[in-house]
PDB file of N, CA and C in Angstrom:
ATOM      1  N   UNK A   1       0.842  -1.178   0.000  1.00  0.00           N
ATOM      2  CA  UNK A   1       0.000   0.000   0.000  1.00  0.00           C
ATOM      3  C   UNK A   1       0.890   1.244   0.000  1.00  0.00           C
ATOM      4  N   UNK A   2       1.042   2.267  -1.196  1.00  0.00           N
ATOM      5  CA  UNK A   2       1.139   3.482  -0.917  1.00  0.00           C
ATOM      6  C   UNK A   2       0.385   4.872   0.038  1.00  0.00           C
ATOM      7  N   UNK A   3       0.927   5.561   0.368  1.00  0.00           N
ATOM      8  CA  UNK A   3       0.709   6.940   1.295  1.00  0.00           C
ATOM      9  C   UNK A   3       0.610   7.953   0.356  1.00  0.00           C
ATOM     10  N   UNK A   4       0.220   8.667   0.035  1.00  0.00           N
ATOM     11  CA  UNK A   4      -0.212  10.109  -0.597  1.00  0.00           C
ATOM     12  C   UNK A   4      -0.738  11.140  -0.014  1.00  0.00           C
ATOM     13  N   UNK A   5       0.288  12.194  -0.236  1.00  0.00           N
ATOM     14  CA  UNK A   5      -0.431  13.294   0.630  1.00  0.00           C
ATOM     15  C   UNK A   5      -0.806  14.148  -0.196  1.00  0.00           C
ATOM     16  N   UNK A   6      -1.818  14.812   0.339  1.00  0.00           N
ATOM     17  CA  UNK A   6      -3.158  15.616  -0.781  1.00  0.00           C
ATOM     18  C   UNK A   6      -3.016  16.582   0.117  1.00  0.00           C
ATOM     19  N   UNK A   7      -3.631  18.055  -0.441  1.00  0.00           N
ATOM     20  CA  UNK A   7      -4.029  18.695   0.254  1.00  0.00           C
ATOM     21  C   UNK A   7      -5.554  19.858  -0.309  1.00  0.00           C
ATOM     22  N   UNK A   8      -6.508  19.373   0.426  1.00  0.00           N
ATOM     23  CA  UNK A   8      -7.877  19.378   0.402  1.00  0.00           C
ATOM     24  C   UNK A   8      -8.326  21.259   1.590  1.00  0.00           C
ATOM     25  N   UNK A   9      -8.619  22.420   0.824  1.00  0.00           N
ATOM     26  CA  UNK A   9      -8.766  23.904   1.408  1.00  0.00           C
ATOM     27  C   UNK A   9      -7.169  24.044   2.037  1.00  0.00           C
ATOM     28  N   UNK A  10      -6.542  24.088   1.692  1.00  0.00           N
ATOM     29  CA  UNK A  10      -4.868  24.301   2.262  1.00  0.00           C
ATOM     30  C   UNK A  10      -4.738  23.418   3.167  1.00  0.00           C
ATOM     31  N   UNK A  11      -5.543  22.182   3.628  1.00  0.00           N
ATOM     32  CA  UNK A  11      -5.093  21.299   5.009  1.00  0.00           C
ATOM     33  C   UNK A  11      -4.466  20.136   4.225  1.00  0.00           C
ATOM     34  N   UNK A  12      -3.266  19.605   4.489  1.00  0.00           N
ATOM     35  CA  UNK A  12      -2.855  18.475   3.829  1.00  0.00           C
ATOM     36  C   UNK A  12      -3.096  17.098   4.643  1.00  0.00           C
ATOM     37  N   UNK A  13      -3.750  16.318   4.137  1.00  0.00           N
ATOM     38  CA  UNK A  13      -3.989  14.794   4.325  1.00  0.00           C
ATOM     39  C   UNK A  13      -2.735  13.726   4.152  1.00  0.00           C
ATOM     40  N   UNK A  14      -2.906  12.929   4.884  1.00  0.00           N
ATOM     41  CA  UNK A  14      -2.415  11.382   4.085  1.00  0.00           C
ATOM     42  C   UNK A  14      -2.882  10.327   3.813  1.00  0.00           C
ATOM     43  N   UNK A  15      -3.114  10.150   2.380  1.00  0.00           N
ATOM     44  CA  UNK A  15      -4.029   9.025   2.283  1.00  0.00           C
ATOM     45  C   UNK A  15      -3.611   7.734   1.763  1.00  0.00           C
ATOM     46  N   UNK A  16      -3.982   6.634   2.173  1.00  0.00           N
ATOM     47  CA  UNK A  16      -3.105   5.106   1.704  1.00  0.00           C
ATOM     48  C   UNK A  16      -4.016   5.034   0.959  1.00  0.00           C
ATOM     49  N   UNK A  17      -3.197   4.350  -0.028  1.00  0.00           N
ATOM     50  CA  UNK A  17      -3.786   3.693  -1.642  1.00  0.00           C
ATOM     51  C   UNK A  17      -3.249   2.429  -2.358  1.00  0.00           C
ATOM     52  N   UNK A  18      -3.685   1.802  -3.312  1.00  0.00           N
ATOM     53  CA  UNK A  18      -3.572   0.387  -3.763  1.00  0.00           C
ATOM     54  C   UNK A  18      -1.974   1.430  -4.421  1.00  0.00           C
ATOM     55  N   UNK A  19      -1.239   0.821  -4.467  1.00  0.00           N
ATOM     56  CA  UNK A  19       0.449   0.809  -5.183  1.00  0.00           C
ATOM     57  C   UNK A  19       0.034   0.971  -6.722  1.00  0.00           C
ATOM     58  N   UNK A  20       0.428   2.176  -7.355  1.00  0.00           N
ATOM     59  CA  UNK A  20       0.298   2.502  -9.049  1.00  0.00           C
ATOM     60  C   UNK A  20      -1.106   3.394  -8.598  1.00  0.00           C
ATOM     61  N   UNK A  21      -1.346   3.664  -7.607  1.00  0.00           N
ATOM     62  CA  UNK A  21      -2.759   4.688  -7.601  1.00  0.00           C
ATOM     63  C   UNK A  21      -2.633   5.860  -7.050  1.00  0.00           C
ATOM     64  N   UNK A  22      -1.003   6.182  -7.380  1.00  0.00           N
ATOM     65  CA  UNK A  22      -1.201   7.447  -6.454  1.00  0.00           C
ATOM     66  C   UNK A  22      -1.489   8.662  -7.248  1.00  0.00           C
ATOM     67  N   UNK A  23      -1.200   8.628  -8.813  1.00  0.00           N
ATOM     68  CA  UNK A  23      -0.990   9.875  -9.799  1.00  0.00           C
ATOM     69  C   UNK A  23      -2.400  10.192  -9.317  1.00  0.00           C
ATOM     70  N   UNK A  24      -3.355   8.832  -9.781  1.00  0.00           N
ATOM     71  CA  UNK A  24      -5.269   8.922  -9.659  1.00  0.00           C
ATOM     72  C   UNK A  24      -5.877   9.445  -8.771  1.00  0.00           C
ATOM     73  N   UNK A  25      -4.909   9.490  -7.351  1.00  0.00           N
ATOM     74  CA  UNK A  25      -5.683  10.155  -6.386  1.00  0.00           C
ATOM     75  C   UNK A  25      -5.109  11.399  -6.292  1.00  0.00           C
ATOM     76  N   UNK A  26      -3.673  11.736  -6.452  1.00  0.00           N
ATOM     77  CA  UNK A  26      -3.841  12.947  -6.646  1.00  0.00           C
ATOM     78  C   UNK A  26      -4.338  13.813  -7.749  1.00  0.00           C
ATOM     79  N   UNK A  27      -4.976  13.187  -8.868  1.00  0.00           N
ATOM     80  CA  UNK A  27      -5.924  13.849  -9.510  1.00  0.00           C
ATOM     81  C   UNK A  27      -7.073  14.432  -9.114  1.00  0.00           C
ATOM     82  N   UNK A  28      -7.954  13.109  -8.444  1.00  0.00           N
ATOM     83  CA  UNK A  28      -9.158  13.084  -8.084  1.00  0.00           C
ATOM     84  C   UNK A  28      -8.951  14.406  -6.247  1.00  0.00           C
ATOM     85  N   UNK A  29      -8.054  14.181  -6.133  1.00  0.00           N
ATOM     86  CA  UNK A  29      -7.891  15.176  -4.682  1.00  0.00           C
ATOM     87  C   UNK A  29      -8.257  16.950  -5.700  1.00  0.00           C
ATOM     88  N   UNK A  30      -6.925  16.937  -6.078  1.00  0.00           N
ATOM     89  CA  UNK A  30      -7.101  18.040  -6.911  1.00  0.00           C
ATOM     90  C   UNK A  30      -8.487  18.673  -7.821  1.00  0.00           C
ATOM     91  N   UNK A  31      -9.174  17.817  -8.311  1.00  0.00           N
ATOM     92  CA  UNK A  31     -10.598  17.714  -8.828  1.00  0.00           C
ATOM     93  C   UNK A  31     -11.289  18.331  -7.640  1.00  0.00           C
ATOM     94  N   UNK A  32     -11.413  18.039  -6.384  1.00  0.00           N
ATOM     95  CA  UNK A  32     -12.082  18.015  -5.258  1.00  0.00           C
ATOM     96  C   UNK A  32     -11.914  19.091  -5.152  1.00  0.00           C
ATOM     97  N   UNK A  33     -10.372  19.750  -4.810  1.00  0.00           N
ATOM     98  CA  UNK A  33      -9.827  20.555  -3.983  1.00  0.00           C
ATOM     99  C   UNK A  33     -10.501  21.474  -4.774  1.00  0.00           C
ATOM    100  N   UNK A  34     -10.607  21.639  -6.139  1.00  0.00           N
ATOM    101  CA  UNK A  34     -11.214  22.815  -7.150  1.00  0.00           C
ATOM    102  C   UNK A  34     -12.467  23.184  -6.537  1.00  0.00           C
ATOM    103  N   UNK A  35     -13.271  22.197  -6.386  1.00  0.00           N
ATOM    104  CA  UNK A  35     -14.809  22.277  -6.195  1.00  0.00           C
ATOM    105  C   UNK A  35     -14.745  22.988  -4.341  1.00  0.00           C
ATOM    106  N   UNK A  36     -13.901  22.284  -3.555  1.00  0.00           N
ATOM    107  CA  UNK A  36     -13.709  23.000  -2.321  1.00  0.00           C
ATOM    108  C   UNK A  36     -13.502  24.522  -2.427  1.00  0.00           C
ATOM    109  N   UNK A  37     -12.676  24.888  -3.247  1.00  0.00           N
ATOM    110  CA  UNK A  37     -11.813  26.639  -3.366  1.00  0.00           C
ATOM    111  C   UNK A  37     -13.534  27.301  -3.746  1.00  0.00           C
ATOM    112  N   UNK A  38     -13.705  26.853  -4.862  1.00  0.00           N
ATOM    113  CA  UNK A  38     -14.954  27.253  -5.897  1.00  0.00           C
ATOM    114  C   UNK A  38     -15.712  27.729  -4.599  1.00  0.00           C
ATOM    115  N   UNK A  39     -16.571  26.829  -3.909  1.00  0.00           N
ATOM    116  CA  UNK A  39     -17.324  27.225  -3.422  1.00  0.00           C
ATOM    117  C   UNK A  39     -16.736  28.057  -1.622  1.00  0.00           C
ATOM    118  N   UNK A  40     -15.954  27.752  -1.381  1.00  0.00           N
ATOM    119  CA  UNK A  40     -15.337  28.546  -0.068  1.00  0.00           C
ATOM    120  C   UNK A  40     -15.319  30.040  -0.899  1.00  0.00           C
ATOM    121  N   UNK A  41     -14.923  30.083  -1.947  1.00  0.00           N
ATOM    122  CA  UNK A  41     -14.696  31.181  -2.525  1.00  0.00           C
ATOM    123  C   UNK A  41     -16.322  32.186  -2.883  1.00  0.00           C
ATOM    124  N   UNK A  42     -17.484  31.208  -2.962  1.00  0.00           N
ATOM    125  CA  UNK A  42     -18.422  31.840  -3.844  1.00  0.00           C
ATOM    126  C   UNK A  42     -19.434  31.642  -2.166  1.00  0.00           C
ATOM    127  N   UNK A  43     -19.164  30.951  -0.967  1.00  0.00           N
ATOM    128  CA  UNK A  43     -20.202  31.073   0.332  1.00  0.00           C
ATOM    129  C   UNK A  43     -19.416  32.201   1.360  1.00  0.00           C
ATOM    130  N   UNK A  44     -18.082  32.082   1.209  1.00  0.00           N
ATOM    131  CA  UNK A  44     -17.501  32.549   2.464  1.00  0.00           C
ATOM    132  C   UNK A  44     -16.695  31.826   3.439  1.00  0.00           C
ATOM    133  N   UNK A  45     -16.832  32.150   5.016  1.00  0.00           N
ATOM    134  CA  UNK A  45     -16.141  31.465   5.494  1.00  0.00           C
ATOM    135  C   UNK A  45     -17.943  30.336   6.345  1.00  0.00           C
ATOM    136  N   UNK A  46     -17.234  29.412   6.559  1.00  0.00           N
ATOM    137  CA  UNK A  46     -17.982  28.088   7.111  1.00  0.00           C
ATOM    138  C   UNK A  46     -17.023  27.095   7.296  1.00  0.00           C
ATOM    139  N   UNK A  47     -18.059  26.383   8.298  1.00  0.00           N
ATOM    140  CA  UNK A  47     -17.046  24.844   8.716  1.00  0.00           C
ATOM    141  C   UNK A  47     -16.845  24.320   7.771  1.00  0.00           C
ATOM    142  N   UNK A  48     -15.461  23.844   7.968  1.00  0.00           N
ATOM    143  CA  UNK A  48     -14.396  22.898   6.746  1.00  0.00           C
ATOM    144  C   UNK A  48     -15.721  21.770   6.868  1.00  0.00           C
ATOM    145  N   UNK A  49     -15.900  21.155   7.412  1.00  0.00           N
ATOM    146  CA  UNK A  49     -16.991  19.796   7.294  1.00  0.00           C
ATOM    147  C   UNK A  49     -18.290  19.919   6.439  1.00  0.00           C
ATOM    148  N   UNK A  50     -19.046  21.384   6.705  1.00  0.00           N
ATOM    149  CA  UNK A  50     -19.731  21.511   5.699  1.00  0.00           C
ATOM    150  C   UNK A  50     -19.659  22.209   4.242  1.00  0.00           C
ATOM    151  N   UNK A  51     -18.244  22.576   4.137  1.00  0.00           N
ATOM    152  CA  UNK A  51     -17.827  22.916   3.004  1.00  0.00           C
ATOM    153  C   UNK A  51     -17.660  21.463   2.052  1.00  0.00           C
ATOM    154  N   UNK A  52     -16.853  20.502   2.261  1.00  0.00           N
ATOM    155  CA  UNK A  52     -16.653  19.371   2.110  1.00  0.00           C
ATOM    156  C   UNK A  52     -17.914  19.008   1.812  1.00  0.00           C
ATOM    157  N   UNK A  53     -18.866  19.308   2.679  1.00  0.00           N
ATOM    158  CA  UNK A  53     -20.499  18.137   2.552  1.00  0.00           C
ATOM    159  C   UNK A  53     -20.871  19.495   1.023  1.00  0.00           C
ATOM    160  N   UNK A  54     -20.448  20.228   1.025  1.00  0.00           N
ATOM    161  CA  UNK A  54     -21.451  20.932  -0.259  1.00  0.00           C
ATOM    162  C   UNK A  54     -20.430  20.685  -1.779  1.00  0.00           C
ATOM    163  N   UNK A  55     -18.929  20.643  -1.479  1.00  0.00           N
ATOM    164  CA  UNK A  55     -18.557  20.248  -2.442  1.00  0.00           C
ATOM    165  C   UNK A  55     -18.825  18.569  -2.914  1.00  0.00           C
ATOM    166  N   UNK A  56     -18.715  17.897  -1.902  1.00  0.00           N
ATOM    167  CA  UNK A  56     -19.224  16.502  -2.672  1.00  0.00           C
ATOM    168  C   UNK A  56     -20.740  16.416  -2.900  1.00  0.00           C
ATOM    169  N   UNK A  57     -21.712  17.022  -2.407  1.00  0.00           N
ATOM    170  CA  UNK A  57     -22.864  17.211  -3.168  1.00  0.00           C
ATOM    171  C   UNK A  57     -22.830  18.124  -4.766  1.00  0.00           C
ATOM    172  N   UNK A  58     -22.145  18.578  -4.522  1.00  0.00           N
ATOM    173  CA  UNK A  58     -21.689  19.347  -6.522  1.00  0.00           C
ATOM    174  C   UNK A  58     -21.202  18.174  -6.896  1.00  0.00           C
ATOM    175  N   UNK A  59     -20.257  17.769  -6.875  1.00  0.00           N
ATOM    176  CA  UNK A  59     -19.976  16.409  -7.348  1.00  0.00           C
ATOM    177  C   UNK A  59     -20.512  15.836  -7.685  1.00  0.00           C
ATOM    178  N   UNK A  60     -21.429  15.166  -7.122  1.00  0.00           N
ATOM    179  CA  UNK A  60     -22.555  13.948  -6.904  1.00  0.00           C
ATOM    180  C   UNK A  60     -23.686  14.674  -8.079  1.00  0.00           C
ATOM    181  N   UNK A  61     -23.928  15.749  -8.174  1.00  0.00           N
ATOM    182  CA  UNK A  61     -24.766  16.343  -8.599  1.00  0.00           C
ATOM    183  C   UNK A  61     -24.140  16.102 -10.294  1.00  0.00           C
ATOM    184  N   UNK A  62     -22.948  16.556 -10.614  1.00  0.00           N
ATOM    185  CA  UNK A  62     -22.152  16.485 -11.924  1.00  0.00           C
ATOM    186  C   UNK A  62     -22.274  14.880 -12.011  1.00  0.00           C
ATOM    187  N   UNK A  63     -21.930  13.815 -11.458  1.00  0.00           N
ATOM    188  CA  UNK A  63     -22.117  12.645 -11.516  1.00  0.00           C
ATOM    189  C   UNK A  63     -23.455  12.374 -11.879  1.00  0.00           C
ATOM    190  N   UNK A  64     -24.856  12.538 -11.634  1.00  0.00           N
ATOM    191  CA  UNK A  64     -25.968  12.525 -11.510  1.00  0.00           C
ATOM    192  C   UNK A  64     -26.171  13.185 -12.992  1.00  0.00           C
ATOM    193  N   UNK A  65     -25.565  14.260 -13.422  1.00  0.00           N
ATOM    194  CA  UNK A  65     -26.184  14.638 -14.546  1.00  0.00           C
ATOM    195  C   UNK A  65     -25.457  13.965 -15.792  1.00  0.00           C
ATOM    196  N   UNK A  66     -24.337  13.488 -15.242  1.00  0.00           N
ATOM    197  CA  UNK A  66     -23.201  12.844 -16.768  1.00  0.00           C
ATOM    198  C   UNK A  66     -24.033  11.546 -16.608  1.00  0.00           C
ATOM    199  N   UNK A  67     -25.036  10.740 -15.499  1.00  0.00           N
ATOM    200  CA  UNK A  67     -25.332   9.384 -15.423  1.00  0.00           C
ATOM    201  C   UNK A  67     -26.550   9.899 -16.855  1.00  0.00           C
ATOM    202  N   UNK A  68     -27.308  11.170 -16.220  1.00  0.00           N
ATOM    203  CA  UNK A  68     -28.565  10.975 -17.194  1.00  0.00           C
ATOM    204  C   UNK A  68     -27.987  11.478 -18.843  1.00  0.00           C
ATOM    205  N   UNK A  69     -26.991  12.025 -19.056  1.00  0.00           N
ATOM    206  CA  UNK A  69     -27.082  11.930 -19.972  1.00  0.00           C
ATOM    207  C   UNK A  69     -26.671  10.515 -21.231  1.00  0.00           C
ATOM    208  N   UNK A  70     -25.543  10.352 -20.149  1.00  0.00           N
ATOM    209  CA  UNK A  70     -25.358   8.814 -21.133  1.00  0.00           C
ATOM    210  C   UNK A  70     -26.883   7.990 -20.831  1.00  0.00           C
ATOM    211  N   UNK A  71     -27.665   7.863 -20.106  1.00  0.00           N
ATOM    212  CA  UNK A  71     -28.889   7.146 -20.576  1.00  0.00           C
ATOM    213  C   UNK A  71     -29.563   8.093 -21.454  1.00  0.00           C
ATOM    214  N   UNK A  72     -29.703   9.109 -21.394  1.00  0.00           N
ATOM    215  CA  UNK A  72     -30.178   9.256 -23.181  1.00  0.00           C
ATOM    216  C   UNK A  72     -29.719   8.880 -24.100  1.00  0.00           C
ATOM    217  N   UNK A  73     -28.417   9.112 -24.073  1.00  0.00           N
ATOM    218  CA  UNK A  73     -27.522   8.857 -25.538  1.00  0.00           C
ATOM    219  C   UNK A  73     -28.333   7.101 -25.538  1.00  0.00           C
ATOM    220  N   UNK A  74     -27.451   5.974 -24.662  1.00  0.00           N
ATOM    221  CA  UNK A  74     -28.309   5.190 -24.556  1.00  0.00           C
ATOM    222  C   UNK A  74     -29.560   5.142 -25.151  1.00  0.00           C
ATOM    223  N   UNK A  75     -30.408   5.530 -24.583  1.00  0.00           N
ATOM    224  CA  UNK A  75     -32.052   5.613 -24.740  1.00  0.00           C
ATOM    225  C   UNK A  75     -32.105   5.849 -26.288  1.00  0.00           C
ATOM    226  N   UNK A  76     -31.386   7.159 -27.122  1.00  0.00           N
ATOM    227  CA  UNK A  76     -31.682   7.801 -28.411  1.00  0.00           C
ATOM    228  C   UNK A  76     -30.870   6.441 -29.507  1.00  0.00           C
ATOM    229  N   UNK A  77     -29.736   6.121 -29.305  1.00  0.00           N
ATOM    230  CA  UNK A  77     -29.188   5.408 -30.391  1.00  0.00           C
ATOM    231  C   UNK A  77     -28.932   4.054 -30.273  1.00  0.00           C
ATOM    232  N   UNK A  78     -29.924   3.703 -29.115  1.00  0.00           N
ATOM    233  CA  UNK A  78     -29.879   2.097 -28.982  1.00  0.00           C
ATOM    234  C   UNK A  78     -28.906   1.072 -28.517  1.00  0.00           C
ATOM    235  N   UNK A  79     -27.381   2.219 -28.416  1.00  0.00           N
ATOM    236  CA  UNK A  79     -26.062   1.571 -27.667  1.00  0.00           C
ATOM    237  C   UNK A  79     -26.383   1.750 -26.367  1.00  0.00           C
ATOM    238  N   UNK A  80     -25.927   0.820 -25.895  1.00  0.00           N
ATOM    239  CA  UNK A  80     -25.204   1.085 -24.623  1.00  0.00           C
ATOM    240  C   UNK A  80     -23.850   1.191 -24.241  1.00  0.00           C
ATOM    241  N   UNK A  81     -23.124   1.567 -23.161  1.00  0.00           N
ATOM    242  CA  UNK A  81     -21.869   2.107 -23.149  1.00  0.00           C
ATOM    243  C   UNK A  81     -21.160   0.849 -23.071  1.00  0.00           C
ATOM    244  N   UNK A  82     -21.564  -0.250 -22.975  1.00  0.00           N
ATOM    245  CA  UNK A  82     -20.785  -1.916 -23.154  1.00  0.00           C
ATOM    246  C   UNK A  82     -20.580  -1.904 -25.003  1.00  0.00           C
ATOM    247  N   UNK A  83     -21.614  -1.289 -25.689  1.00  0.00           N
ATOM    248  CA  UNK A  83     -21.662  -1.377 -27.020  1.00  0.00           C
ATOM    249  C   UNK A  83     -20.736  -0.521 -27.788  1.00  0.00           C
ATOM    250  N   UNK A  84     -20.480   1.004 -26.521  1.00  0.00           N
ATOM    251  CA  UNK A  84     -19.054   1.834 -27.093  1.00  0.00           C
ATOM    252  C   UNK A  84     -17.872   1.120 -26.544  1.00  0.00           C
ATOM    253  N   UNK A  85     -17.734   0.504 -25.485  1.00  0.00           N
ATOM    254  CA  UNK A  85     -16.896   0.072 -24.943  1.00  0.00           C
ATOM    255  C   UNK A  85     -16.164  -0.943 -26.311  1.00  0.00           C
ATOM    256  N   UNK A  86     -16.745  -1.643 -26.561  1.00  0.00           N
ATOM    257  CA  UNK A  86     -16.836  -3.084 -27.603  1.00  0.00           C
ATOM    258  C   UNK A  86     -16.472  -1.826 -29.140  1.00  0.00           C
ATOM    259  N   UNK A  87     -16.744  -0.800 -29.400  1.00  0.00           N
ATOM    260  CA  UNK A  87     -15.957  -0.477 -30.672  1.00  0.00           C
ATOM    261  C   UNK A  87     -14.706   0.337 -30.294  1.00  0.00           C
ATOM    262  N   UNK A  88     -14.632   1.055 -28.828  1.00  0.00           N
ATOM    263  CA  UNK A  88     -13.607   1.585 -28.952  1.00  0.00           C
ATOM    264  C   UNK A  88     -12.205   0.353 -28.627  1.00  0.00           C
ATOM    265  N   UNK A  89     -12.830  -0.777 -28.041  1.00  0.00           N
ATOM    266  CA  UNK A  89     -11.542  -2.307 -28.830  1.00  0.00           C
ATOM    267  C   UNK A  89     -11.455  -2.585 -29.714  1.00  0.00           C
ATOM    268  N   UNK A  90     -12.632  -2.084 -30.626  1.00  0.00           N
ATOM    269  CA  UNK A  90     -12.043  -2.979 -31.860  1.00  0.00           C
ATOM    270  C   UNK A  90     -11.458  -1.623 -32.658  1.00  0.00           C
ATOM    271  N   UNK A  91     -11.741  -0.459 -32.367  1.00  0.00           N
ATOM    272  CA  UNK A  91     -11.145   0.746 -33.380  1.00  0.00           C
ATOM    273  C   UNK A  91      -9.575   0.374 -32.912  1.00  0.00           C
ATOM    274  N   UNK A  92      -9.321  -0.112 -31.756  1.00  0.00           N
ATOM    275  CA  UNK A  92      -8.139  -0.193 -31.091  1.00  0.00           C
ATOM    276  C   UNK A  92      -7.318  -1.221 -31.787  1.00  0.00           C
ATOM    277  N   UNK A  93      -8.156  -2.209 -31.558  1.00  0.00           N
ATOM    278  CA  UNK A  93      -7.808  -3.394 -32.389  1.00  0.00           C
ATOM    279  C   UNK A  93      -6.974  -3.421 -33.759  1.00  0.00           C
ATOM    280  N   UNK A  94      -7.783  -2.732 -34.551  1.00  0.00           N
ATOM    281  CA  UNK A  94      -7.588  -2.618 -35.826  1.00  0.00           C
ATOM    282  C   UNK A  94      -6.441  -1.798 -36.092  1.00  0.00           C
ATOM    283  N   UNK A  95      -5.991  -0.581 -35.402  1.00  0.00           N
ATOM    284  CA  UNK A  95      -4.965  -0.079 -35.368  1.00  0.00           C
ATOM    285  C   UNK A  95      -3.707  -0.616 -34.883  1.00  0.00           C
ATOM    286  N   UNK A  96      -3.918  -1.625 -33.726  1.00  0.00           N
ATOM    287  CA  UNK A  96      -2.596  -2.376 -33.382  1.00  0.00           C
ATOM    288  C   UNK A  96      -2.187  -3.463 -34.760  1.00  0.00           C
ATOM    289  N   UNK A  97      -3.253  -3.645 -35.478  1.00  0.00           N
ATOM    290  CA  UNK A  97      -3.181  -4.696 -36.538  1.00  0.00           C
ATOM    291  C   UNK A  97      -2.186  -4.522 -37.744  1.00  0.00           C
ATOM    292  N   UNK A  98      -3.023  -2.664 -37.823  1.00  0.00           N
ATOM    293  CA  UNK A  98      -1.979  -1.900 -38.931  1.00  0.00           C
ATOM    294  C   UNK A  98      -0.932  -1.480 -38.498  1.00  0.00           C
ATOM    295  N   UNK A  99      -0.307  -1.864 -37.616  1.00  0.00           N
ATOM    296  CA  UNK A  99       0.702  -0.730 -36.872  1.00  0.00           C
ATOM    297  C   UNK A  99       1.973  -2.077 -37.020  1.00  0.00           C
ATOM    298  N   UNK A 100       1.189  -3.489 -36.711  1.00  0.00           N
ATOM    299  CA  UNK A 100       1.831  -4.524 -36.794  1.00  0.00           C
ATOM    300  C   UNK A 100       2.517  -4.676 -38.156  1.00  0.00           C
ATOM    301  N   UNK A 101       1.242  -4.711 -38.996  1.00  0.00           N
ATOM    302  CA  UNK A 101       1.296  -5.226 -40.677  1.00  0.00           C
ATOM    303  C   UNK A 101       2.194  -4.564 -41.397  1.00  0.00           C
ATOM    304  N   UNK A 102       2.145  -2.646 -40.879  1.00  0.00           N
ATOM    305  CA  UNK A 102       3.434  -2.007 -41.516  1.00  0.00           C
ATOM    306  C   UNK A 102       4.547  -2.217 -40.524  1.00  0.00           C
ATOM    307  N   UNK A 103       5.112  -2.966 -39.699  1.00  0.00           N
ATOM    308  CA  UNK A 103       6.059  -3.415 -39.083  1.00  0.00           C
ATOM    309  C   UNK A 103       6.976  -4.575 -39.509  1.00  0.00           C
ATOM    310  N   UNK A 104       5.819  -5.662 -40.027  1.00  0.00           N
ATOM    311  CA  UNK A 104       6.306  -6.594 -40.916  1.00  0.00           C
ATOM    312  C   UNK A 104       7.017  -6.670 -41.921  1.00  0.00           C
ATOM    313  N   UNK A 105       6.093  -5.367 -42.715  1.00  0.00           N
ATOM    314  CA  UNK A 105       6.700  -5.038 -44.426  1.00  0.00           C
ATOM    315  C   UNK A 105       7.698  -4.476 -44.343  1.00  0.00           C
ATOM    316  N   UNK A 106       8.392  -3.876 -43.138  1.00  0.00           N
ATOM    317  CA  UNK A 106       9.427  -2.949 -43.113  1.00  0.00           C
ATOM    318  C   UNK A 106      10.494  -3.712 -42.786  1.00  0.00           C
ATOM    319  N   UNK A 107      10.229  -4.795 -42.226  1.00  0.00           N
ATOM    320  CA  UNK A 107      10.813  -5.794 -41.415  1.00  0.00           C
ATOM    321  C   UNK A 107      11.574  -6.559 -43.073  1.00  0.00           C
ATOM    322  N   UNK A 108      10.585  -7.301 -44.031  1.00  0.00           N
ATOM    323  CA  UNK A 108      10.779  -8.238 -44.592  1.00  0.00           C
ATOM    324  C   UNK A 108      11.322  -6.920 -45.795  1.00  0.00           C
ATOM    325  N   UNK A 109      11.172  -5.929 -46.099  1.00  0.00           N
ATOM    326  CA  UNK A 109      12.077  -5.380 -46.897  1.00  0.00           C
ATOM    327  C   UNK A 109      13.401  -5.164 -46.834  1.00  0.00           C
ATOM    328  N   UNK A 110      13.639  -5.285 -45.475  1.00  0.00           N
ATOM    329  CA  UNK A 110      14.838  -4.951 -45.222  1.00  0.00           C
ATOM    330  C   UNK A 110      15.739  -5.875 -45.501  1.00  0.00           C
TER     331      UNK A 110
END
């Protein structure tokens, strides 16, 4: 387990994480920390605890609206995100294929 220290309204944390997860959490801290400044900045001063409780309700709220929109997309074109999932492997696919095939020819010309 890795340690990562974040720092969330200028207070710095330490947080343990699965090993190879630390870039992710200090992303996701930083993500946070935005939404913390944002609104300390746009209420004033208030308890760090309920600053925290209003930035992860914005959050939750942005989460909540990216859920409904992929069920429209969903809903409108009949994919589901297993169905983008499944072409963005095979767009993938197909490019490791060509990437191979002109590797070969370069290979056997030589």
């Amino acid at each position: 387990m890795a340690q990562v220290s974040i720092t969330i309204n200028d207070q710095s944390y330490t947080i343990t994480c699965d090993d190879g997860q630390e870039e992710r959490l200090q992303e996701l801290a930083a993500y946070f920390d935005s939404h913390v400044s944002r609104i300390a900045t746009n209420v004033g001063k208030i308890a760090d605890s309920r600053l925290m409780l209003l930035a992860g309700l914005t959050i939750c709220d942005e989460l909540k609206e990216a859920q409904g929109r992929l069920h429209q997309m969903e809903n409108s074109t009949g994919m589901t995100s297993e169905d983008g999932a499944v072409r963005v492997i095979e767009t993938a696919t197909k490019k490791v294929r060509n990437v191979t095939e002109r590797l070969e020819e370069t290979s056997s010309s030589s």
